[in-house]
PDB file of N, CA and C in Angstrom:
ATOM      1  N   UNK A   1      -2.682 -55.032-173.565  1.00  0.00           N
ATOM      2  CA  UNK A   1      -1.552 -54.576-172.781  1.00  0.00           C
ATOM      3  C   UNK A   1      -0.926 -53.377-173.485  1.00  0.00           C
ATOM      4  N   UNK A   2      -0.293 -52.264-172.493  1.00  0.00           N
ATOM      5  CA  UNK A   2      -0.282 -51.192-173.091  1.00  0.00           C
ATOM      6  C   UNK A   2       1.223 -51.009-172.381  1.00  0.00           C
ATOM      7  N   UNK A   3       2.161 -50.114-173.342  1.00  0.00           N
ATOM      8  CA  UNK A   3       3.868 -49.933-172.539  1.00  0.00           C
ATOM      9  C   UNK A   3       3.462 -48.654-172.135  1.00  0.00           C
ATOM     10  N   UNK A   4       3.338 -48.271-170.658  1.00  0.00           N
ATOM     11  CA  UNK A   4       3.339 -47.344-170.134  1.00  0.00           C
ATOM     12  C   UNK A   4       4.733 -47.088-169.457  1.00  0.00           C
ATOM     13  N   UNK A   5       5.512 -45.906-169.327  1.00  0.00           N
ATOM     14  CA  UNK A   5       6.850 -45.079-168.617  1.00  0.00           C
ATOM     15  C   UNK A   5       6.652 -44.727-167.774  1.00  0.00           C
ATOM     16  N   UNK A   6       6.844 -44.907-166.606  1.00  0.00           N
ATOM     17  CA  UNK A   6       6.423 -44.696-165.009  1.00  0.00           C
ATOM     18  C   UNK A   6       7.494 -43.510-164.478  1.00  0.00           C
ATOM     19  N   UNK A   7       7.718 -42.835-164.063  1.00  0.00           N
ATOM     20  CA  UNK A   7       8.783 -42.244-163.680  1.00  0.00           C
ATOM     21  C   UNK A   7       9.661 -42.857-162.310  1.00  0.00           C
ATOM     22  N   UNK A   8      10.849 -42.974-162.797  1.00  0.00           N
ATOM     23  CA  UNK A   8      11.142 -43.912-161.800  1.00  0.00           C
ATOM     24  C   UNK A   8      11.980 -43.083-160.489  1.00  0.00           C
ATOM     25  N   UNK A   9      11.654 -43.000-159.634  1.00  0.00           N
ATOM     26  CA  UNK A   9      12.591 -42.235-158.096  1.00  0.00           C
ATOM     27  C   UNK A   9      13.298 -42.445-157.764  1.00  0.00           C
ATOM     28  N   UNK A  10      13.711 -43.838-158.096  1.00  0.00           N
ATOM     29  CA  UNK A  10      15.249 -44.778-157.254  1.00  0.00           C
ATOM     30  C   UNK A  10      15.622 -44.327-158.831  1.00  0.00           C
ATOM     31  N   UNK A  11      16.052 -44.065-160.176  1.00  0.00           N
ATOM     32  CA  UNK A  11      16.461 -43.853-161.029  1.00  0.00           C
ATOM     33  C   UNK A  11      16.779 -42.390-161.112  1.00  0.00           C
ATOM     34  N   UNK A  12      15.754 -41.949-161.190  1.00  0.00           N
ATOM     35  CA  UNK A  12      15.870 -40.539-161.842  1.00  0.00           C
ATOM     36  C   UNK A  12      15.493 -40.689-163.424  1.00  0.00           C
ATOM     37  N   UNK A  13      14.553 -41.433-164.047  1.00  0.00           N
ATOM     38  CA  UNK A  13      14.468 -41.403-165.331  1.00  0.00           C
ATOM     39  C   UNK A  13      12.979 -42.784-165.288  1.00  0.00           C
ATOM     40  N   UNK A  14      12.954 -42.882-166.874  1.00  0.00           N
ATOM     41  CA  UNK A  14      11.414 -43.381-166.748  1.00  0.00           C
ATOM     42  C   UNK A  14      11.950 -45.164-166.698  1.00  0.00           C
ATOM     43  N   UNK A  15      10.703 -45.497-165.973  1.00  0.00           N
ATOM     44  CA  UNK A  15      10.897 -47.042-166.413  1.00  0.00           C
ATOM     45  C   UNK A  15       9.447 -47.570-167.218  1.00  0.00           C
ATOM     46  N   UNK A  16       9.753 -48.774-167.558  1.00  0.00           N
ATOM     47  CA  UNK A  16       8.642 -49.357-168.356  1.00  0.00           C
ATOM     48  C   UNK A  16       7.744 -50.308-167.440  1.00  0.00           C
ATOM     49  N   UNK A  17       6.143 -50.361-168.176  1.00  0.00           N
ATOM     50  CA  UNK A  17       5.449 -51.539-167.005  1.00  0.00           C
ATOM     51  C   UNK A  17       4.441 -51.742-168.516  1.00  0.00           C
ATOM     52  N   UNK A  18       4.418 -53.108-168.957  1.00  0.00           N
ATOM     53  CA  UNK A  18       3.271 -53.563-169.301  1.00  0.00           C
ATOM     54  C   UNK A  18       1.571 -53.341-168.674  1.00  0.00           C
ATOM     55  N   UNK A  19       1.031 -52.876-168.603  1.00  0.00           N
ATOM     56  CA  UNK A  19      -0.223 -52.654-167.839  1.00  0.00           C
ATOM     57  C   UNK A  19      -1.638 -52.764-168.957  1.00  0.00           C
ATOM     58  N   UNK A  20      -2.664 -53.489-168.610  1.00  0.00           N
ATOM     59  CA  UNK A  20      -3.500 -53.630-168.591  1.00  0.00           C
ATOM     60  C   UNK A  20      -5.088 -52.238-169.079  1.00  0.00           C
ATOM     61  N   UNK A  21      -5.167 -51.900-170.785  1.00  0.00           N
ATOM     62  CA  UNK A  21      -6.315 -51.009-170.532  1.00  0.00           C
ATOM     63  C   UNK A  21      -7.355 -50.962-170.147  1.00  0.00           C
ATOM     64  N   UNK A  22      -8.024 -50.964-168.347  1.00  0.00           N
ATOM     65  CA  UNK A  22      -9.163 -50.690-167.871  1.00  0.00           C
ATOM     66  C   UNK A  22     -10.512 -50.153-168.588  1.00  0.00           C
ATOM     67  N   UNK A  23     -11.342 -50.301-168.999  1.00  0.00           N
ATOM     68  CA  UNK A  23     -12.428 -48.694-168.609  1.00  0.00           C
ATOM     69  C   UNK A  23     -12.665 -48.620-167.891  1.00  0.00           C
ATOM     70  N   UNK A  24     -13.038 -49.762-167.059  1.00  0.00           N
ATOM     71  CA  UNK A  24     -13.797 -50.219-165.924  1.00  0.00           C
ATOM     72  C   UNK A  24     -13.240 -49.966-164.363  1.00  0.00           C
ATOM     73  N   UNK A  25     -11.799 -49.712-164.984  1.00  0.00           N
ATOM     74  CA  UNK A  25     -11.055 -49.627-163.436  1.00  0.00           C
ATOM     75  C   UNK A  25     -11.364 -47.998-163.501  1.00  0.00           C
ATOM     76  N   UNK A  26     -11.644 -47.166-162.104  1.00  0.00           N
ATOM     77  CA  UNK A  26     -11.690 -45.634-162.141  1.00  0.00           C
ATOM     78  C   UNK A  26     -10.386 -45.607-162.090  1.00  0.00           C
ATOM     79  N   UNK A  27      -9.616 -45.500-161.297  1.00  0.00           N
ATOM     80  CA  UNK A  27      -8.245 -45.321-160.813  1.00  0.00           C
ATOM     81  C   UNK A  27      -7.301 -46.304-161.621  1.00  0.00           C
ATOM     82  N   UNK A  28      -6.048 -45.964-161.870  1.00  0.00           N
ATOM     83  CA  UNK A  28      -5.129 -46.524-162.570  1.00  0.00           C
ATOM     84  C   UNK A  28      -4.824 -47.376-160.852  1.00  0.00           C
ATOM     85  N   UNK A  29      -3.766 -48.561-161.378  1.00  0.00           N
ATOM     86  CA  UNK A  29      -3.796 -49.600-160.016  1.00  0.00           C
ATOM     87  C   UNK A  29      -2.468 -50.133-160.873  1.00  0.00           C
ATOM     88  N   UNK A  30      -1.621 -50.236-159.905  1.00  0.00           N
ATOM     89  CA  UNK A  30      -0.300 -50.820-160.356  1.00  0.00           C
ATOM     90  C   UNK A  30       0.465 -51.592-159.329  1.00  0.00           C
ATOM     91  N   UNK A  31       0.915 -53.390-159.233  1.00  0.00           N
ATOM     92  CA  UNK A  31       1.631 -54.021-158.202  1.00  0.00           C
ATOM     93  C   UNK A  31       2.282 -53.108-157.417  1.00  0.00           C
ATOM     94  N   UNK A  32       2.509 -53.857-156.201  1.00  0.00           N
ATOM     95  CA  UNK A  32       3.886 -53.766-155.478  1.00  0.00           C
ATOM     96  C   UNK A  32       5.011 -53.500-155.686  1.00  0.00           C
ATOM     97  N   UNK A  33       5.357 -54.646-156.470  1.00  0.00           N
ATOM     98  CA  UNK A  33       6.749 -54.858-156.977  1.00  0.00           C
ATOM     99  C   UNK A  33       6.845 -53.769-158.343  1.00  0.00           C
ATOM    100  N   UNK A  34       6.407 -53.673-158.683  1.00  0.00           N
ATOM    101  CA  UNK A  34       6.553 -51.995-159.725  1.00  0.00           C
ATOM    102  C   UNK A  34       6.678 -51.153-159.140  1.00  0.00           C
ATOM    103  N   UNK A  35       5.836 -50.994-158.103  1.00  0.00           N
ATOM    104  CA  UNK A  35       6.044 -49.527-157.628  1.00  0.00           C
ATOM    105  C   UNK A  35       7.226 -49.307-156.346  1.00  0.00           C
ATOM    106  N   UNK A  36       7.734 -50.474-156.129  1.00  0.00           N
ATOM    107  CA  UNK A  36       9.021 -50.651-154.758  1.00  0.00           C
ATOM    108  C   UNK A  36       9.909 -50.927-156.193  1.00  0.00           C
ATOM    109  N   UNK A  37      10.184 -51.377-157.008  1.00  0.00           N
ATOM    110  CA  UNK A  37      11.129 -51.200-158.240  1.00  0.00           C
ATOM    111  C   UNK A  37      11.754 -49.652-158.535  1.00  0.00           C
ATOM    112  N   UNK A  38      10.549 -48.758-158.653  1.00  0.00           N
ATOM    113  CA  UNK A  38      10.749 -47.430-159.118  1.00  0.00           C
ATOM    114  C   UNK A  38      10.991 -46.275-158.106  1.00  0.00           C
ATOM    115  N   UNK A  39      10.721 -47.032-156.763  1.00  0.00           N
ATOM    116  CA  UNK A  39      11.714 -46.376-155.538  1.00  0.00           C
ATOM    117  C   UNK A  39      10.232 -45.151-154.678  1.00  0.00           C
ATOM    118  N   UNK A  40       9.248 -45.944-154.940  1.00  0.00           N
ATOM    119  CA  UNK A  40       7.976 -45.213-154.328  1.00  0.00           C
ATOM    120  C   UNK A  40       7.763 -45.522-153.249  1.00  0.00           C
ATOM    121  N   UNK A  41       7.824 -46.639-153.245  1.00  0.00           N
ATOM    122  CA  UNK A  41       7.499 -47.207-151.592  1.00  0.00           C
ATOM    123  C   UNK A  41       6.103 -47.070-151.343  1.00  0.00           C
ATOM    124  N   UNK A  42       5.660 -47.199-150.456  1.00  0.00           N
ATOM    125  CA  UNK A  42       3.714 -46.837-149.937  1.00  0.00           C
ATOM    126  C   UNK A  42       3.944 -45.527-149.007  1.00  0.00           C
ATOM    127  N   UNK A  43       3.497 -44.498-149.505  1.00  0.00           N
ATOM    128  CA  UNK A  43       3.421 -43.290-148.841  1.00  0.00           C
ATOM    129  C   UNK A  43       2.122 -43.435-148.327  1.00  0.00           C
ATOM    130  N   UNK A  44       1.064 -44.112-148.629  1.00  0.00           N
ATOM    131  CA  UNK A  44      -0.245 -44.379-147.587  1.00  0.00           C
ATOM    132  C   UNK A  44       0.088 -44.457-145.821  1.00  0.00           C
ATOM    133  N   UNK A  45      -0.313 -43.386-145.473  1.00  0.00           N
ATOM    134  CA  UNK A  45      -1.218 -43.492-144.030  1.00  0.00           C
ATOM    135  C   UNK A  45      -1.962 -44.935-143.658  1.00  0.00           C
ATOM    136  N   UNK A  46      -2.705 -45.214-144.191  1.00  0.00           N
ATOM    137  CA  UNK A  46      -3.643 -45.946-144.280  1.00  0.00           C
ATOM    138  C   UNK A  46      -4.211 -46.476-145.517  1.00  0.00           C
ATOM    139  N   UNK A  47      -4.447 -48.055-145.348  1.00  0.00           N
ATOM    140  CA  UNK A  47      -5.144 -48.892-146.374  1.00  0.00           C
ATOM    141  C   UNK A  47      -6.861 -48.231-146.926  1.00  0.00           C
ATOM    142  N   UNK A  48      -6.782 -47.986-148.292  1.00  0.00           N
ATOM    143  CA  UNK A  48      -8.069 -47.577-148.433  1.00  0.00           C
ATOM    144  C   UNK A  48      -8.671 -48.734-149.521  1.00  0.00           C
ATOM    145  N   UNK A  49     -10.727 -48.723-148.570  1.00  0.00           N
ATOM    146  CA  UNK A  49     -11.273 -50.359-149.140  1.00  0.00           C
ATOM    147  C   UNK A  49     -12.091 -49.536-151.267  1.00  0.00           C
ATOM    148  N   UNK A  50     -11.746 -50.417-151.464  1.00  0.00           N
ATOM    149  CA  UNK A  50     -12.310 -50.259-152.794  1.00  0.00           C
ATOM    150  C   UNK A  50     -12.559 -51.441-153.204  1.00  0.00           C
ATOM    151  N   UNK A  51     -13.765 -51.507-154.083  1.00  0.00           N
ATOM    152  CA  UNK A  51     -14.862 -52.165-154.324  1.00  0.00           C
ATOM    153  C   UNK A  51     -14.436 -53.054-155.789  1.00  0.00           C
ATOM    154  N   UNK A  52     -13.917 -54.031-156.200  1.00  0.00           N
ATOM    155  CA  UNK A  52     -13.429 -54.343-157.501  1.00  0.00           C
ATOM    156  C   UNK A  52     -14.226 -55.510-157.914  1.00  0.00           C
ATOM    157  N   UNK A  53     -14.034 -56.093-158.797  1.00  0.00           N
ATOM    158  CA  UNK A  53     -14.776 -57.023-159.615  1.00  0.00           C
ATOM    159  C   UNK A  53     -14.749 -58.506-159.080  1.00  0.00           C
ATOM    160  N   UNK A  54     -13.783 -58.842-158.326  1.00  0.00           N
ATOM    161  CA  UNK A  54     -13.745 -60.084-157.220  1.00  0.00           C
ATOM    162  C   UNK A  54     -13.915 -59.417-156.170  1.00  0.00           C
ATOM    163  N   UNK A  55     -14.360 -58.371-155.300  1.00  0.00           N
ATOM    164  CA  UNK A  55     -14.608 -58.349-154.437  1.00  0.00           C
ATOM    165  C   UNK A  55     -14.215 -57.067-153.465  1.00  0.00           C
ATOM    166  N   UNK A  56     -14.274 -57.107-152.343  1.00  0.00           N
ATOM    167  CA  UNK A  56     -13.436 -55.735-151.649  1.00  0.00           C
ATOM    168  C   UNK A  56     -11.924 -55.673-151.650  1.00  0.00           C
ATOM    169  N   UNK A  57     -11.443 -54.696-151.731  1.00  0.00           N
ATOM    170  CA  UNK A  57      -9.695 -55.031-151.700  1.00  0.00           C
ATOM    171  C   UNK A  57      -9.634 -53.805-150.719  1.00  0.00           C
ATOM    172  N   UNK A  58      -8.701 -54.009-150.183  1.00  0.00           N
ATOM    173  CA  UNK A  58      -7.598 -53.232-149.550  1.00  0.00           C
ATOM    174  C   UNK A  58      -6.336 -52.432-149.881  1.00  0.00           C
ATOM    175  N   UNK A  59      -6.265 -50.994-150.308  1.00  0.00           N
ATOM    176  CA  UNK A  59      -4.913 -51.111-151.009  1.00  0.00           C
ATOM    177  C   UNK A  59      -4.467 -49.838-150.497  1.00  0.00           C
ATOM    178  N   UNK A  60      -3.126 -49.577-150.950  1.00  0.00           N
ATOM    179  CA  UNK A  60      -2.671 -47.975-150.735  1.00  0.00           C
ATOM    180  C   UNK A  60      -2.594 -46.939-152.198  1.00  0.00           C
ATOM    181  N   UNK A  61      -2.654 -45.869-151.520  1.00  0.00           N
ATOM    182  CA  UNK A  61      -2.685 -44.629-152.583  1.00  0.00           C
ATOM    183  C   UNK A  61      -1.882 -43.956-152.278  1.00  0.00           C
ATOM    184  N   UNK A  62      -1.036 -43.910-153.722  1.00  0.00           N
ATOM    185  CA  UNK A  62       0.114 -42.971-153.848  1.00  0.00           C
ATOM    186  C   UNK A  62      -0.268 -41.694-155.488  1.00  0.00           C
ATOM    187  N   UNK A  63       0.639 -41.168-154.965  1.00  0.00           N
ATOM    188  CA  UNK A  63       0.647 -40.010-156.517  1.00  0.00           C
ATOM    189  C   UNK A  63       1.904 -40.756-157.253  1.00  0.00           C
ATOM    190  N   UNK A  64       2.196 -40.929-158.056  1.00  0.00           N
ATOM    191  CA  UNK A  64       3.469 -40.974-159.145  1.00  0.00           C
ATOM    192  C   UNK A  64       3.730 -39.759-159.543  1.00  0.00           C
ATOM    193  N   UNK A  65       5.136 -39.234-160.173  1.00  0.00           N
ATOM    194  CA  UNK A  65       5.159 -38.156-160.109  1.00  0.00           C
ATOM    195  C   UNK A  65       4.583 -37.600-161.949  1.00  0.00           C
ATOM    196  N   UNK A  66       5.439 -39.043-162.476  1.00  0.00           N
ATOM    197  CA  UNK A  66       4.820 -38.445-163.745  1.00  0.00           C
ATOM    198  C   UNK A  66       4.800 -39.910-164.191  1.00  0.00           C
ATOM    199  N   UNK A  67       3.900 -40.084-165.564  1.00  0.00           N
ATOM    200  CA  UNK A  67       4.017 -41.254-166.315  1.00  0.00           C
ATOM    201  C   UNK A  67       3.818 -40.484-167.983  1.00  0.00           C
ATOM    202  N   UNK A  68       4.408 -41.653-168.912  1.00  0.00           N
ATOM    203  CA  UNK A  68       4.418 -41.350-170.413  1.00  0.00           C
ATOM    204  C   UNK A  68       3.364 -42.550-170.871  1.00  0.00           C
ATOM    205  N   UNK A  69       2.115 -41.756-171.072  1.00  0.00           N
ATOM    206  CA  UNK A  69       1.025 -42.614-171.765  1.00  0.00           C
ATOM    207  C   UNK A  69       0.633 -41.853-172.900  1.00  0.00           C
ATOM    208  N   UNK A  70       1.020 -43.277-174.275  1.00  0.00           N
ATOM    209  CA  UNK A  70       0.332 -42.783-175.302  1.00  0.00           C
ATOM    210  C   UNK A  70       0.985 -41.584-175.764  1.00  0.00           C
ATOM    211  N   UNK A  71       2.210 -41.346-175.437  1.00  0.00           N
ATOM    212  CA  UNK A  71       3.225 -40.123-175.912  1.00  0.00           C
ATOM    213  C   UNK A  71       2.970 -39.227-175.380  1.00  0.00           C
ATOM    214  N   UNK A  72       2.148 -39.486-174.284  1.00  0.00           N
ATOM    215  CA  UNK A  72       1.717 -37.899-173.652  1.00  0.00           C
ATOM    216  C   UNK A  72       2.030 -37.968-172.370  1.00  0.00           C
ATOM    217  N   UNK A  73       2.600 -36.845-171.708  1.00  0.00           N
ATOM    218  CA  UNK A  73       3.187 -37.120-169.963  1.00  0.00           C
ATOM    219  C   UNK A  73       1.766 -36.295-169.412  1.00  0.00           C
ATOM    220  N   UNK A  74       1.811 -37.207-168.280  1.00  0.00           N
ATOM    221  CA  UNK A  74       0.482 -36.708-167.155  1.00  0.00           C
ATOM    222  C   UNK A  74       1.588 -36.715-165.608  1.00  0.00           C
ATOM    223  N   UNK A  75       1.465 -35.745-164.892  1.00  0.00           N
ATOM    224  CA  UNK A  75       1.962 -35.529-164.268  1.00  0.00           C
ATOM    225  C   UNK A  75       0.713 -35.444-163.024  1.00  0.00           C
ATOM    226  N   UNK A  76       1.622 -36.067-161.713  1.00  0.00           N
ATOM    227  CA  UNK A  76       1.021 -36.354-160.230  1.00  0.00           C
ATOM    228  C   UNK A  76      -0.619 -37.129-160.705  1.00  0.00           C
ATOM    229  N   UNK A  77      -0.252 -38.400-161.142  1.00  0.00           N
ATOM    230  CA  UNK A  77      -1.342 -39.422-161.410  1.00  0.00           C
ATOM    231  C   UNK A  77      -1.375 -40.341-159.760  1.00  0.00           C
ATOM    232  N   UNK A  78      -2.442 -40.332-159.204  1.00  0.00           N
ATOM    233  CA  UNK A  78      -3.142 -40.730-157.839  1.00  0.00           C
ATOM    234  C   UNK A  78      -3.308 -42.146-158.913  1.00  0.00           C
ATOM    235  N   UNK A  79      -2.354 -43.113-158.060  1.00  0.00           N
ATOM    236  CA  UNK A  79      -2.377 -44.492-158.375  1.00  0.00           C
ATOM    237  C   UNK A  79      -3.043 -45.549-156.907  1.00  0.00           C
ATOM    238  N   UNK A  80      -3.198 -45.982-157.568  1.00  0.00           N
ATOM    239  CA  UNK A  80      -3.952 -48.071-156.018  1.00  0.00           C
ATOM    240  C   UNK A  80      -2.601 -48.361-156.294  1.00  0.00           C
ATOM    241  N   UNK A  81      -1.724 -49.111-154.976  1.00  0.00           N
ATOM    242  CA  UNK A  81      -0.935 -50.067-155.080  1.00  0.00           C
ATOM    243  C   UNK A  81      -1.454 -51.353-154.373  1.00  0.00           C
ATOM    244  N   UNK A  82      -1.714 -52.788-155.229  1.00  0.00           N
ATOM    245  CA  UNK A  82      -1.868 -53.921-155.066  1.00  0.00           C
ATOM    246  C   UNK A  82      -0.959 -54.558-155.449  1.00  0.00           C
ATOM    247  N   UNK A  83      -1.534 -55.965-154.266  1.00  0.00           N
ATOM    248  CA  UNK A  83      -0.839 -56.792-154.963  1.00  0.00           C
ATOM    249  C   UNK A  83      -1.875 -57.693-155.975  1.00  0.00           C
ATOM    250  N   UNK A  84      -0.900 -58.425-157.026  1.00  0.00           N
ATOM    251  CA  UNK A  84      -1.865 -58.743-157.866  1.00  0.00           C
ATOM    252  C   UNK A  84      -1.366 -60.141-157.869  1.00  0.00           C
ATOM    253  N   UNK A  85      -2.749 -61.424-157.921  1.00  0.00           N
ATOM    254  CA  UNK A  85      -2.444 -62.631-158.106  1.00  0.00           C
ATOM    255  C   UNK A  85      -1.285 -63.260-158.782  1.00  0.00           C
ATOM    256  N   UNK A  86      -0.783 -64.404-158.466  1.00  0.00           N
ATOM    257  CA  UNK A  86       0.488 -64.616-158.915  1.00  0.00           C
ATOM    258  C   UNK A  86       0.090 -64.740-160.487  1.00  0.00           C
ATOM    259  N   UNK A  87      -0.907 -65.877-160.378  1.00  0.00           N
ATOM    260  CA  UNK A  87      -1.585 -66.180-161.619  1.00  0.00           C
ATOM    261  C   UNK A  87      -2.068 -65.355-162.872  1.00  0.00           C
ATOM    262  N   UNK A  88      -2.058 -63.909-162.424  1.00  0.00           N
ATOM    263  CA  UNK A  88      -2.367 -62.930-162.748  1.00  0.00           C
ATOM    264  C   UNK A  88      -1.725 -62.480-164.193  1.00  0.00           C
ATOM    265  N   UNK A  89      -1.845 -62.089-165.495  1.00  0.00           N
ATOM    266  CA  UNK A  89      -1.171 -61.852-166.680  1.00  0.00           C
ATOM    267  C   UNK A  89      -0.919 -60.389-166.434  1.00  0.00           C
ATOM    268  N   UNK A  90      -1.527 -59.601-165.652  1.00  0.00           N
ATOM    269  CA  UNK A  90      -1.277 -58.557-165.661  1.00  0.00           C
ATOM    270  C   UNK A  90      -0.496 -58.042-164.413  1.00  0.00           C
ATOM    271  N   UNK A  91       0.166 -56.660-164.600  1.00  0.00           N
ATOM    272  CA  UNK A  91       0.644 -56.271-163.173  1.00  0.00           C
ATOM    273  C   UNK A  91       0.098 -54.777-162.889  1.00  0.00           C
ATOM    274  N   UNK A  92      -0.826 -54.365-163.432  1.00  0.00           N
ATOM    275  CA  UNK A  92      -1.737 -53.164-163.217  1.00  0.00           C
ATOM    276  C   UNK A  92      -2.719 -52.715-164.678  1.00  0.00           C
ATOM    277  N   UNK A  93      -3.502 -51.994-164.134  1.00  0.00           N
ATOM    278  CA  UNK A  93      -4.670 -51.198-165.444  1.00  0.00           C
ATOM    279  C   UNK A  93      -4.184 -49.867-165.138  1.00  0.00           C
ATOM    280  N   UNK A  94      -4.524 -49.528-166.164  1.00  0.00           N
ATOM    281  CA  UNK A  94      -4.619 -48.382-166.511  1.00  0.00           C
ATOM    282  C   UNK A  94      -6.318 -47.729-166.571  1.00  0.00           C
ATOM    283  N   UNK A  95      -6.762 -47.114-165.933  1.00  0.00           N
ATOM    284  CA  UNK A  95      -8.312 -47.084-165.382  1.00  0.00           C
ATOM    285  C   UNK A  95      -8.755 -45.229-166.041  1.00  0.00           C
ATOM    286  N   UNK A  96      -9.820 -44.984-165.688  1.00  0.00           N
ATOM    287  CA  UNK A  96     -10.009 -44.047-166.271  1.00  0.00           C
ATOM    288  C   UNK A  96      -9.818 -42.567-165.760  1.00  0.00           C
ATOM    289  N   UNK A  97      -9.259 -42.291-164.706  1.00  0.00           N
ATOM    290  CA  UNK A  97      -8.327 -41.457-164.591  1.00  0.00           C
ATOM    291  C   UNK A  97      -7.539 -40.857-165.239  1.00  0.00           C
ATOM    292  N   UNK A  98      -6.848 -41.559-166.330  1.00  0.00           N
ATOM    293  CA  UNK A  98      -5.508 -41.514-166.926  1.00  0.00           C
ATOM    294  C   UNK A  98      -6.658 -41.258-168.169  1.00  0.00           C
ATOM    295  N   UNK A  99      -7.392 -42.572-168.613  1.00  0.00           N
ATOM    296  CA  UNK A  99      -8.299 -42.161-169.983  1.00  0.00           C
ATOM    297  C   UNK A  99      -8.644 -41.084-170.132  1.00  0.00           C
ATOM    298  N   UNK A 100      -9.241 -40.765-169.408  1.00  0.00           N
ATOM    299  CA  UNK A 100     -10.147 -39.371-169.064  1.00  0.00           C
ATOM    300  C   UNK A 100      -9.297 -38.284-169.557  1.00  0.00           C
ATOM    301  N   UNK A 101      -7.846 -38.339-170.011  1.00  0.00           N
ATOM    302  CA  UNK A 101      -7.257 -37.371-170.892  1.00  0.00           C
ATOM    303  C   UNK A 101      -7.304 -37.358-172.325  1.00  0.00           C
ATOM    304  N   UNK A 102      -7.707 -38.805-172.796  1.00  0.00           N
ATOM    305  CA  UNK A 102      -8.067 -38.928-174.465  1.00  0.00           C
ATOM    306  C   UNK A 102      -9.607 -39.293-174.361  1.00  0.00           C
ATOM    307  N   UNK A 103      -9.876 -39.062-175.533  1.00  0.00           N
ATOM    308  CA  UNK A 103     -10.612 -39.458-176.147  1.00  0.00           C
ATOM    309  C   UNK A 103     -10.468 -40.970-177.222  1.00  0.00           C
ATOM    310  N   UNK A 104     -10.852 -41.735-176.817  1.00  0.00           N
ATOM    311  CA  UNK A 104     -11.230 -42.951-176.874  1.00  0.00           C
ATOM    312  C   UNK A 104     -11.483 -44.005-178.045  1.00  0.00           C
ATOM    313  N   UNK A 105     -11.288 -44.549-178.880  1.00  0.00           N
ATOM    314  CA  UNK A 105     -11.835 -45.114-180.127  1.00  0.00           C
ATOM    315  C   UNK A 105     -10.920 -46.297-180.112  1.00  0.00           C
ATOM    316  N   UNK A 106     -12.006 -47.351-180.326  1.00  0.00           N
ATOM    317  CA  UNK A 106     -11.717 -48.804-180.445  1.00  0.00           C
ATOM    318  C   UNK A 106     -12.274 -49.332-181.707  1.00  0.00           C
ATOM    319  N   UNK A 107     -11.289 -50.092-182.430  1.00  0.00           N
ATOM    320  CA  UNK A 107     -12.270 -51.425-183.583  1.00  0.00           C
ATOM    321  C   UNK A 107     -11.810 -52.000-183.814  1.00  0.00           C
ATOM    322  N   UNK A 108     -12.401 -53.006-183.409  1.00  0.00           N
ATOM    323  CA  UNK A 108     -12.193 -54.210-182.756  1.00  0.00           C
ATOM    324  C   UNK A 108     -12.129 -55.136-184.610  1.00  0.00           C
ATOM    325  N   UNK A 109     -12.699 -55.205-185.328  1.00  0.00           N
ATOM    326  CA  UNK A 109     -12.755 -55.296-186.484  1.00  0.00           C
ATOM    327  C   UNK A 109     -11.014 -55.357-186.912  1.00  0.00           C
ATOM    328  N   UNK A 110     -10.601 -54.192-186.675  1.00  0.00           N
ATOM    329  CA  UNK A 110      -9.538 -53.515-187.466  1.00  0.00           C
ATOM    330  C   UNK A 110      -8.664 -53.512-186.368  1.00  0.00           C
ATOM    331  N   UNK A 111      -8.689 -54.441-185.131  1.00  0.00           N
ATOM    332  CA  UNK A 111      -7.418 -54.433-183.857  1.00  0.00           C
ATOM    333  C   UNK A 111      -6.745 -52.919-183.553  1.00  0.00           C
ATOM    334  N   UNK A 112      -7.794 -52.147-183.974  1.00  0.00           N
ATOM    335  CA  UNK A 112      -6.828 -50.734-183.327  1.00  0.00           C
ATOM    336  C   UNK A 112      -7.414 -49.887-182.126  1.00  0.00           C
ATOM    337  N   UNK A 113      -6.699 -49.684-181.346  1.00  0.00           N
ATOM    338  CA  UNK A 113      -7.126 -48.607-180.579  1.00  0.00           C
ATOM    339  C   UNK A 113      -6.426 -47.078-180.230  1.00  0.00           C
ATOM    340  N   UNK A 114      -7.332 -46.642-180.993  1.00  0.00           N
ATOM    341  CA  UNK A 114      -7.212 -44.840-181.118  1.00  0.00           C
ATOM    342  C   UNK A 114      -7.269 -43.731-179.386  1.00  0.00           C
ATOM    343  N   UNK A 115      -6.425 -43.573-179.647  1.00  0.00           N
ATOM    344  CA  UNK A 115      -6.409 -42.405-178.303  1.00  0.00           C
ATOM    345  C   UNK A 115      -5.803 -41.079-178.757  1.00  0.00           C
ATOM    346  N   UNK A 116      -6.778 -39.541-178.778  1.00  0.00           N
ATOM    347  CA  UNK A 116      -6.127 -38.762-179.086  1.00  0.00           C
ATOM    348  C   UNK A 116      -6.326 -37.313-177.883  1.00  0.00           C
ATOM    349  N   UNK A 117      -5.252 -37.080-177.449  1.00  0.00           N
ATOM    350  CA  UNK A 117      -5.190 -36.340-176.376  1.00  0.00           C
ATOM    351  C   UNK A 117      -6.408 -34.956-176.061  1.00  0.00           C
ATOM    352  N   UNK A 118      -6.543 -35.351-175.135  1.00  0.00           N
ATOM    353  CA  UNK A 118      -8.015 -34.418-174.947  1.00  0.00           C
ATOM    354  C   UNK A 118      -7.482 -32.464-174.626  1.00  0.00           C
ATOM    355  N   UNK A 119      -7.678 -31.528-175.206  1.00  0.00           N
ATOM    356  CA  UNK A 119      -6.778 -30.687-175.213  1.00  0.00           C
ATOM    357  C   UNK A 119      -7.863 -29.440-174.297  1.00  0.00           C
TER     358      UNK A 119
END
């Protein structure tokens, strides 16, 4: 679990979301209730189907305007809004979209994971 800063719209300033580090997810994917918290609402037209690890889902796509990952701001990140099982420990990943700005290093040995901004 990773503290990602979402930028929040009903605020005007950042909020926080525990989220989940993907590789596996392409797209970063973040609940409902996070993203109706931070005053986004579903700007989707239409439900788009994507293909996930239990199965087909249904979800909407929004941009965020900015988020603070890893000390670094990425601005107009194309997010999935789901909903996510109640049961669920998580309330979104962080997928490789967002990765795809660092460069990557895990050890697992030594519990660290290295991310250093891809320039």
């Amino acid at each position: 679990m990773i503290n990602v800063k979402i930028w929040s719209k009903a605020r005007n300033t950042y909020g926080s979301a525990f989220l989940t580090l993907d590789t596996g997810a392409a797209i970063t994917t973040i609940s409902h209730d996070i993203i109706d918290t931070l005053g986004y609402g579903s700007q989707a037209k239409e439900k788009k189907r994507i293909i996930t690890a239990s199965g087909i889902e249904y979800v909407d796509e929004i941009t965020l305007d900015r988020i603070m990952f890893a000390g670094n701001e990425l601005v107009d990140v194309k997010t999935y809004v789901h909903t996510f099982p109640q049961e669920s420990f998580s309330k979104g990943v962080i997928g490789i979209n967002v990765l795809s700005n660092f460069d990557l290093s895990i050890s697992f040995k030594r519990k660290i994971l290295g991310l250093t901004p891809v320039n």
